[in-house]
Protein backbone atom coordinates (compact mmCIF):
# COMPACT_ATOMS: atom_id res chain seq x y z
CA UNK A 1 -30.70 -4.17 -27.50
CA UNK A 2 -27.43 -2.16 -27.03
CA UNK A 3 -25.66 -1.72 -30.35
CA UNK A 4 -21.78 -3.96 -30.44
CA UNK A 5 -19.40 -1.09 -31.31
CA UNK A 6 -15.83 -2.48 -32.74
CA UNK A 7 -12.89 -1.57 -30.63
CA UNK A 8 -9.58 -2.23 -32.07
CA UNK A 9 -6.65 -2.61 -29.47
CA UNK A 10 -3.25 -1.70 -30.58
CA UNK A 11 -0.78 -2.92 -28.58
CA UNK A 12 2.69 -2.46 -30.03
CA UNK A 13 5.54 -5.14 -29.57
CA UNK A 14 8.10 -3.74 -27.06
CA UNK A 15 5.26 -2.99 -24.77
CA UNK A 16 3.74 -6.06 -24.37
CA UNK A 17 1.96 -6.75 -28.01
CA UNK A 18 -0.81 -9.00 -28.45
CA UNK A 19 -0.41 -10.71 -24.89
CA UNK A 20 -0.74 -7.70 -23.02
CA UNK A 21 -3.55 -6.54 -25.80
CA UNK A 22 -5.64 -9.58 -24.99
CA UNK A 23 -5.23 -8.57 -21.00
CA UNK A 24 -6.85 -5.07 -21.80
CA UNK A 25 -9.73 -6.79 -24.33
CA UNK A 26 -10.70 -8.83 -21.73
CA UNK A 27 -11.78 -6.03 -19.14
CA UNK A 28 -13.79 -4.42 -21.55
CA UNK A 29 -18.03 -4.52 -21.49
CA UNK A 30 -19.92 -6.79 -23.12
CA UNK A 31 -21.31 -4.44 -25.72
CA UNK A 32 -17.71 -4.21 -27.30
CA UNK A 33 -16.20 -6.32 -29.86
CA UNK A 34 -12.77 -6.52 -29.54
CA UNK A 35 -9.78 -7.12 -32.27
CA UNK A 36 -6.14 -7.32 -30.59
CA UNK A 37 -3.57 -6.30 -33.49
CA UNK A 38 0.43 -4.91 -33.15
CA UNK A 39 0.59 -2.32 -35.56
CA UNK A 40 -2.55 -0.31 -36.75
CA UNK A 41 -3.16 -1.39 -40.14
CA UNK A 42 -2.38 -5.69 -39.58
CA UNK A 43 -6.45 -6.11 -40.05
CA UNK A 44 -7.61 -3.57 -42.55
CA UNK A 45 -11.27 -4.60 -42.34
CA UNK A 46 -10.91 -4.60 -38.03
CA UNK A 47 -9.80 -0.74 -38.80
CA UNK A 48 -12.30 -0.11 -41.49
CA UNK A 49 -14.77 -1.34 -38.97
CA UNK A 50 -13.79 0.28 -35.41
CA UNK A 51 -15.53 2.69 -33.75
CA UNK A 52 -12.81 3.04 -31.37
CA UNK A 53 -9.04 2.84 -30.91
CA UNK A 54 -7.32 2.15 -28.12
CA UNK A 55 -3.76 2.71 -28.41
CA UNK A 56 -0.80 1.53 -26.60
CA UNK A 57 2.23 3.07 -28.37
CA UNK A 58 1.31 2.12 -31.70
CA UNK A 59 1.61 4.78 -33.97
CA UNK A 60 -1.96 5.86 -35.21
CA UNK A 61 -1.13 7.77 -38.51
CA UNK A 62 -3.07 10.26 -40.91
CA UNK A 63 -3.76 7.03 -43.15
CA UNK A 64 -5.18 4.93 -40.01
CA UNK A 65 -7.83 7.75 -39.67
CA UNK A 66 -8.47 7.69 -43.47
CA UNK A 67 -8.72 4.13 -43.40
CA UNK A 68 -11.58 4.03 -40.45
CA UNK A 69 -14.48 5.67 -41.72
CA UNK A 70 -16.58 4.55 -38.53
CA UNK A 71 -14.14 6.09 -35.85
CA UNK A 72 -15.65 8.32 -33.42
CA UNK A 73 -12.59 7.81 -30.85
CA UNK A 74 -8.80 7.34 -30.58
CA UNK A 75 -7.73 6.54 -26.96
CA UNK A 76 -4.12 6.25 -25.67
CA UNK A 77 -3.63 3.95 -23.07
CA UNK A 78 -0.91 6.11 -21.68
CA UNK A 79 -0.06 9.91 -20.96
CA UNK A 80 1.79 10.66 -24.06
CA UNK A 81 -0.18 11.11 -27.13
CA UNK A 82 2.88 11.88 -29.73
CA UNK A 83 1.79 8.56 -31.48
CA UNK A 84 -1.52 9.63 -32.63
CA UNK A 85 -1.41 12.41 -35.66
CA UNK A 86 -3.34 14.60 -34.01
CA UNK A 87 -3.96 17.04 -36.98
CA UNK A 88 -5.44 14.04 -38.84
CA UNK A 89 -7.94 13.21 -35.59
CA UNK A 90 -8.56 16.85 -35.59
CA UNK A 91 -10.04 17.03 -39.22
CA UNK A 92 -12.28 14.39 -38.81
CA UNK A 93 -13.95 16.16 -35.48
CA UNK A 94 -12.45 12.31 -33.71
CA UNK A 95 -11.63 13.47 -29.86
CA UNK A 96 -8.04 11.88 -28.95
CA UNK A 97 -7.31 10.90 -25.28
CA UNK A 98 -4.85 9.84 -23.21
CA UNK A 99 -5.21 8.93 -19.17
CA UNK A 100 -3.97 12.06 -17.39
CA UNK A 101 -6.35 12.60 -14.69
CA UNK A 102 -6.10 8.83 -13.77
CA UNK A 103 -3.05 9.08 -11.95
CA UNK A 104 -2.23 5.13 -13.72
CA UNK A 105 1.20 5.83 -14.11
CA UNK A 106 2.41 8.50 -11.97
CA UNK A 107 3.88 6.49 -8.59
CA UNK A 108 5.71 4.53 -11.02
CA UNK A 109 7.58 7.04 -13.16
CA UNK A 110 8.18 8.92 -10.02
CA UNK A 111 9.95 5.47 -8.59
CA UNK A 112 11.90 5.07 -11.73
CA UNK A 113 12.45 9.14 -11.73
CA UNK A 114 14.69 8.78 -8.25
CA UNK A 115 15.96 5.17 -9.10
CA UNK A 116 17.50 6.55 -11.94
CA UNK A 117 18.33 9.89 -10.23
CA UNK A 118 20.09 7.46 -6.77
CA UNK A 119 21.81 5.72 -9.27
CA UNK A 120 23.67 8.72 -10.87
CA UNK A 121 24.25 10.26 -7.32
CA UNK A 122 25.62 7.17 -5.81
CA UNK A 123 27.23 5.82 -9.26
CA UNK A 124 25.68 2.65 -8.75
CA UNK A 125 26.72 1.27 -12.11
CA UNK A 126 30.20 1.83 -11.91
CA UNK A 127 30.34 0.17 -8.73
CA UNK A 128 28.45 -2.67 -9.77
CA UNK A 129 30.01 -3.16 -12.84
CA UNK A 130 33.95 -2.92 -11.18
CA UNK A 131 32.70 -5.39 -8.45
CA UNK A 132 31.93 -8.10 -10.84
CA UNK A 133 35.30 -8.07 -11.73
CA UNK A 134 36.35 -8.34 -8.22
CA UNK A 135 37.79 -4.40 -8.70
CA UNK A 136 37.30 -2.59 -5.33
CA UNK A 137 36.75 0.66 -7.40
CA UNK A 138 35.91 2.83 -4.09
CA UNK A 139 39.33 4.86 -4.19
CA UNK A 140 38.53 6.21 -7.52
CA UNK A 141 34.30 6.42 -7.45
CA UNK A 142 34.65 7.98 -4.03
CA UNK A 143 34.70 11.87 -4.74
CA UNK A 144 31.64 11.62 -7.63
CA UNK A 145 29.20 9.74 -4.94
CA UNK A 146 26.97 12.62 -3.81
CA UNK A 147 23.81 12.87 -2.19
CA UNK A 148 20.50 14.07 -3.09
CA UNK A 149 19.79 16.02 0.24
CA UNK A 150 20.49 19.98 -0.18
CA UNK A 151 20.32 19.54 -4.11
CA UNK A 152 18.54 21.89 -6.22
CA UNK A 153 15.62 19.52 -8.18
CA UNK A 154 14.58 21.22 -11.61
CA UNK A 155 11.36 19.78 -12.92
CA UNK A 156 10.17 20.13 -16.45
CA UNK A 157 6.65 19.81 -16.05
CA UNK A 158 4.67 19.47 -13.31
CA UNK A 159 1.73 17.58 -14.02
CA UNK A 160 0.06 14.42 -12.25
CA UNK A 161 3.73 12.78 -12.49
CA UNK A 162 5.58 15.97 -11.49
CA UNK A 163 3.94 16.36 -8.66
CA UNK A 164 3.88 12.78 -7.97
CA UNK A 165 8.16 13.42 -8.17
CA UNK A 166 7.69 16.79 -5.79
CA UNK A 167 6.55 15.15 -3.25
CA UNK A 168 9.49 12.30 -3.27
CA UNK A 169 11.76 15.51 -3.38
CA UNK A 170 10.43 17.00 -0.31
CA UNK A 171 11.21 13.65 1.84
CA UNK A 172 14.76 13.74 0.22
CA UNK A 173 15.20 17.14 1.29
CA UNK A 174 15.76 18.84 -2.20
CA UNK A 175 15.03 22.59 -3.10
CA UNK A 176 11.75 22.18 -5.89
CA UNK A 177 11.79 24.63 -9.01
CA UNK A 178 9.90 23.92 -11.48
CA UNK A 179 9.39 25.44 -14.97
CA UNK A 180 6.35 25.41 -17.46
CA UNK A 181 3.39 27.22 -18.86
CA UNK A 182 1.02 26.92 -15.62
CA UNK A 183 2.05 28.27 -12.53
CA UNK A 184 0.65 26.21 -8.80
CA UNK A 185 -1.27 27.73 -6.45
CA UNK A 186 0.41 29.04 -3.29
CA UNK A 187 -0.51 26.25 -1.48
CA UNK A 188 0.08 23.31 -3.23
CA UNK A 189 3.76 25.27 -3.80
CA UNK A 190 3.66 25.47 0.02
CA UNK A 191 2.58 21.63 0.50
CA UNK A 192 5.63 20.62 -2.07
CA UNK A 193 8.27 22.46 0.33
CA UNK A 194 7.87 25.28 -0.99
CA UNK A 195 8.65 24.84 -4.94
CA UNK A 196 8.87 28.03 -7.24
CA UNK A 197 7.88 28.50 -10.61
CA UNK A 198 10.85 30.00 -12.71
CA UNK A 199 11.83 30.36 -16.46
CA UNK A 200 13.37 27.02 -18.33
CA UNK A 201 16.51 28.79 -18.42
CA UNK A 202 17.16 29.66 -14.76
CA UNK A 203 16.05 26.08 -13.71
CA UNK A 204 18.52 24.26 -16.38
CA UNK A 205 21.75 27.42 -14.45
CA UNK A 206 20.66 26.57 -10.70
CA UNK A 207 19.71 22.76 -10.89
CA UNK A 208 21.50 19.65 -9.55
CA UNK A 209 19.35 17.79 -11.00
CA UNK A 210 16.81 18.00 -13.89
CA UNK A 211 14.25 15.44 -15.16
CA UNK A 212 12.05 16.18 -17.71
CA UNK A 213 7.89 15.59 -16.72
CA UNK A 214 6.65 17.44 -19.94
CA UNK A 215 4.30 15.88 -23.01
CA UNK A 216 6.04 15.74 -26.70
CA UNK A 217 5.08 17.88 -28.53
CA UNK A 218 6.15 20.18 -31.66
CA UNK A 219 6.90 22.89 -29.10
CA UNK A 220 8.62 20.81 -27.39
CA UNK A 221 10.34 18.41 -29.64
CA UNK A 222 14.02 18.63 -28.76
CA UNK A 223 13.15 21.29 -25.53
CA UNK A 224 17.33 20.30 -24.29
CA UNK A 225 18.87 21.23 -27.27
CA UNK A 226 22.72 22.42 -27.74
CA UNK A 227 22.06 25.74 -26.15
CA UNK A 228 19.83 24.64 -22.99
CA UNK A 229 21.88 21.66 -22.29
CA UNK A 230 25.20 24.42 -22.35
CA UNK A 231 22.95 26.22 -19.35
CA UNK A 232 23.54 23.52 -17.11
CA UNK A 233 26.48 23.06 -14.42
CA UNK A 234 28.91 20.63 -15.36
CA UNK A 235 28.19 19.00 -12.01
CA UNK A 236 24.73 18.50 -13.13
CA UNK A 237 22.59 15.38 -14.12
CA UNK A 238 19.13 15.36 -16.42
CA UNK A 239 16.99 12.67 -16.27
CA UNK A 240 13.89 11.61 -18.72
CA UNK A 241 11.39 9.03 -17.97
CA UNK A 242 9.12 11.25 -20.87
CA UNK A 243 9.65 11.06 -24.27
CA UNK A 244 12.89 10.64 -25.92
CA UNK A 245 12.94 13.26 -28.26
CA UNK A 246 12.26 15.91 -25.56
CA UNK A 247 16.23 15.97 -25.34
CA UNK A 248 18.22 16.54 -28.87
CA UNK A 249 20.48 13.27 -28.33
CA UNK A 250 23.18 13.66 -29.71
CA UNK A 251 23.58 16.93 -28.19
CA UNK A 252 23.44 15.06 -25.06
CA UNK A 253 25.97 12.52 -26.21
CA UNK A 254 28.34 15.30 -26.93
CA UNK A 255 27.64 17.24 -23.49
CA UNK A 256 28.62 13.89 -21.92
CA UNK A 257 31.80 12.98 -24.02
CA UNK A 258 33.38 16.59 -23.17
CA UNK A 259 31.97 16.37 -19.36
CA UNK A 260 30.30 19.55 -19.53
CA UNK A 261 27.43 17.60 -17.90
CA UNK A 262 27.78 15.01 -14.82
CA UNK A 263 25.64 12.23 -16.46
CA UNK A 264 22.38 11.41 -16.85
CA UNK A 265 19.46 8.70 -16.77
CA UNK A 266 17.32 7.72 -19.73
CA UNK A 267 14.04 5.55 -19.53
CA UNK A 268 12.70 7.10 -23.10
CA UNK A 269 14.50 7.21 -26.57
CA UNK A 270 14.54 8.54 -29.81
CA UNK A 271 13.77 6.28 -31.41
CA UNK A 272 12.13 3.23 -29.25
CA UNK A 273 13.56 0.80 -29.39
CA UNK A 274 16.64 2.64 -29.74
CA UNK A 275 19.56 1.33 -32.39
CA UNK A 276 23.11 0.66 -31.67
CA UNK A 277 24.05 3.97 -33.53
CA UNK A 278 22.36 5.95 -30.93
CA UNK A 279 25.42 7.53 -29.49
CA UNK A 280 23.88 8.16 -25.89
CA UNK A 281 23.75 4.56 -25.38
CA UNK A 282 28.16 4.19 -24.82
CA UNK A 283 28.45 7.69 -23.61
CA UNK A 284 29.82 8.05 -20.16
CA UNK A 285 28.13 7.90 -16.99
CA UNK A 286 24.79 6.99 -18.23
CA UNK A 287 22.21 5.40 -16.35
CA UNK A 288 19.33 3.24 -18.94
CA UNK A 289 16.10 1.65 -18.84
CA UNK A 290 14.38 0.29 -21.30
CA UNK A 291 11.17 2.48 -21.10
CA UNK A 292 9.73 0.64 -17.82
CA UNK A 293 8.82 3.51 -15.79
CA UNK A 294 5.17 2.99 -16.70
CA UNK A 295 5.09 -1.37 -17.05
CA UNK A 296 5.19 -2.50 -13.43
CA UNK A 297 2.14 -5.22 -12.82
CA UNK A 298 0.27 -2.80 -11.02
CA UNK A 299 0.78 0.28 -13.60
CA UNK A 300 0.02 -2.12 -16.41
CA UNK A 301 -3.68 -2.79 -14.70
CA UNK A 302 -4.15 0.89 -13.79
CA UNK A 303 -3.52 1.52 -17.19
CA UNK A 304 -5.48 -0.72 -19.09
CA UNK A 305 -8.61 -0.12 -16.59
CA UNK A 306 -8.53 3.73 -16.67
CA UNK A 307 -8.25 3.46 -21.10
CA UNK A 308 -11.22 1.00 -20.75
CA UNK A 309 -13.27 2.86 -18.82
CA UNK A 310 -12.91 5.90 -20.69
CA UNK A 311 -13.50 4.14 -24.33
CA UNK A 312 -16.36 2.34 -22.42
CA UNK A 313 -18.21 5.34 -21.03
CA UNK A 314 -17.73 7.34 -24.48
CA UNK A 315 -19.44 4.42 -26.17
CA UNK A 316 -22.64 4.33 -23.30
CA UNK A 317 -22.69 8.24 -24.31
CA UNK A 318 -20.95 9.81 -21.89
CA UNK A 319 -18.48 12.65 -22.43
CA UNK A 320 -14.71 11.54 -22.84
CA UNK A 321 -12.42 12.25 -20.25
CA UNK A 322 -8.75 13.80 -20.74
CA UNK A 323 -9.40 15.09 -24.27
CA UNK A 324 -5.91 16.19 -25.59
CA UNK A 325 -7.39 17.10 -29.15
C-alpha cells in the first residue's frame, strides 16, 4: 500500500483563498492528504506534517521551512516564485517550482498584455469615463489616440509569456525587440517577425511600447528605476502584467506627474493588494487591473492541473519539473 503524503495548499485571499484552494485539493490523487489553509502557518501541525507545499501567492517564509521538518517540496502554482524564500528552500536541499513549461498562464497575460496596451493607445478610460457624464470628450482625446501598427514593442523577457505576446505583436504589425540574458535562435526571431535581441537600455530609447515579461528577482527588483524609466520617450507607455516591484513605483508616479512618460498599464503591484498611498494608483493616464492577467476560468484550471501534476508525479518518484531552486 502506497504511503498518504500530506500536501498543504496555500491559497492566499485576493486570489481566490480557501474556495479556490478546495478546487485545486480536489484534483489531486488519492494517495494525497490534503489541508486547504490562507496563509502558511494557520495549521501549524498541517505544516509540521506536509510533505509538500503547493503555493498560490502565499508567502512561504524561512520560518515555514523551519517549521516543516517533513518537506521534500515547495510548488508554486504560478510562474513567479518571489513568494517562496528561496535561500531558506535551498539550505534544506527542498527543490522549489513554479509552472513555466506548462504554458497555464501565458494566452492570458498576453490578452491582458494588449488589453491594457489598446487601452493606453486608444485612451479608452478617458473616453469612458467623460461619456458617463454625457461629455463628448473627442475634441480634446483626439490627438493622444494612436495606434499600435508601426510601433516599436520592447519586451522585457521573453519567456513562455513573451513569446506568447510576440506573436500578438506580429498580427498587430509592431517592430519586436526584446532584451534579456538569453538570446532566440534565428528562427524563432524569424517566425516572431523578425524580433532582435538588444541591450535593456536601447529597448527602453527606441520603444513605443514596453511591458515587462521578466521573473522578480534580487537582480531584478526595481529593473525601471529613476534612470531607465528617464531612457524612455516621453511618447512612450510601459506596461507590467509581472511583478510589481519590477518597476520602482514611485519613480513611475513621478515620470507620469511631469509627463516625461505617455502612461502606462499595471496588472501587478508593490505591494498586492496595493494601499491608497500608492501614488501610481491617481497618477495620470493609468490603465489598472487588479492582478487578473493569470485568473480567467480557464487559466485558473490550467493552473491548478499543471501544480498538481507536478506535486503528484514528485510524490510517485518522478523528477520535478520547472525547478527554479
Amino acid at each position: 500500500m502506497t504511503d498518504v503524503k500530506n500536501v498543504l495548499a496555500v491559497i492566499s485571499p485576493h486570489v481566490g483563498g480557501r474556495a479556490a484552494g478546495s478546487a485545486l485539493s480536489s484534483v489531486f490523487p488519492g494517495q494525497a492528504h490534503v489541508t486547504v489553509v490562507e496563509r502558511t502557518d494557520e495549521d501549524p501541525a498541517a505544516l509540521r506534517a506536509a510533505h509538500v507545499i503547493v503555493t498560490g501567492l502565499a508567502p512561504v517564509t524561512a520560518e515555514h521551512i523551519a517549521a516543516a521538518p517533513r518537506l521534500e517540496l515547495v510548488q508554486c502554482a504560478s510562474h513567479g516564485f518571489d513568494y517562496v524564500d528561496l535561500d531558506a528552500a535551498r539550505a534544506r536541499n527542498v527543490p522549489v517550482c513554479n509552472i513555466g513549461s506548462s504554458g497555464a498562464e501565458k494566452q492570458n497575460v498576453a490578452e491582458q498584455t494588449f488589453a491594457l496596451m489598446l487601452a493606453l493607445a486608444k485612451q479608452l478610460v478617458p473616453a469612458h469615463t467623460a461619456l458617463v457624464d454625457a461629455d463628448w470628450a473627442l475634441p480634446r482625446l483626439q490627438q493622444s489616440i494612436t495606434e499600435l501598427s508601426g510601433k516599436t514593442l520592447g519586451i522585457v523577457g521573453l519567456g513562455h509569456i513573451g513569446e506568447e505576446v510576440a506573436r500578438r505583436a506580429v498580427a498587430f504589425d509592431m517592430s519586436i525587440l526584446y532584451s534579456g540574458p538569453t538570446r532566440l535562435d534565428a528562427e524563432t526571431e524569424a517566425r516572431l517577425g523578425g524580433a532582435r535581441h538588444v541591450p535593456l537600455g536601447e529597448l527602453l530609447r527606441t520603444s513605443d511600447y514596453v511591458t515587462l515579461h521578466a521573473p522578480l528577482t534580487e537582480a531584478t527588483r526595481h529593473l525601471l528605476d529613476a534612470d531607465r524609466l528617464a531612457l524612455m520617450k516621453p511618447t512612450a507607455f510601459v506596461v507590467n502584467t509581472a511583478r510589481g516591484a519590477l518597476i520602482d513605483q514611485d519613480a513611475l508616479a513621478d515620470a507620469l506627474e511631469r509627463g516625461t512618460l505617455a502612461g502606462a498599464g499595471l496588472d501587478v503591484f508593490d505591494p498586492e493588494p496595493p494601499t491608497a498611498a500608492l501614488r501610481v494608483l491617481k497618477a495620470p493616464n493609468v490603465v489598472l487591473s487588479p492582478h487578473v492577467a493569470g485568473v480567467t476560468r480557464e487559466t485558473l484550471v490550467r493552473i491548478a492541473l499543471a501544480a498538481v501534476q507536478n506535486a503528484a508525479d514528485f510524490l510517485a518518484g518522478k523528477e520535478p519539473r520547472d525547478v527554479v531552486s
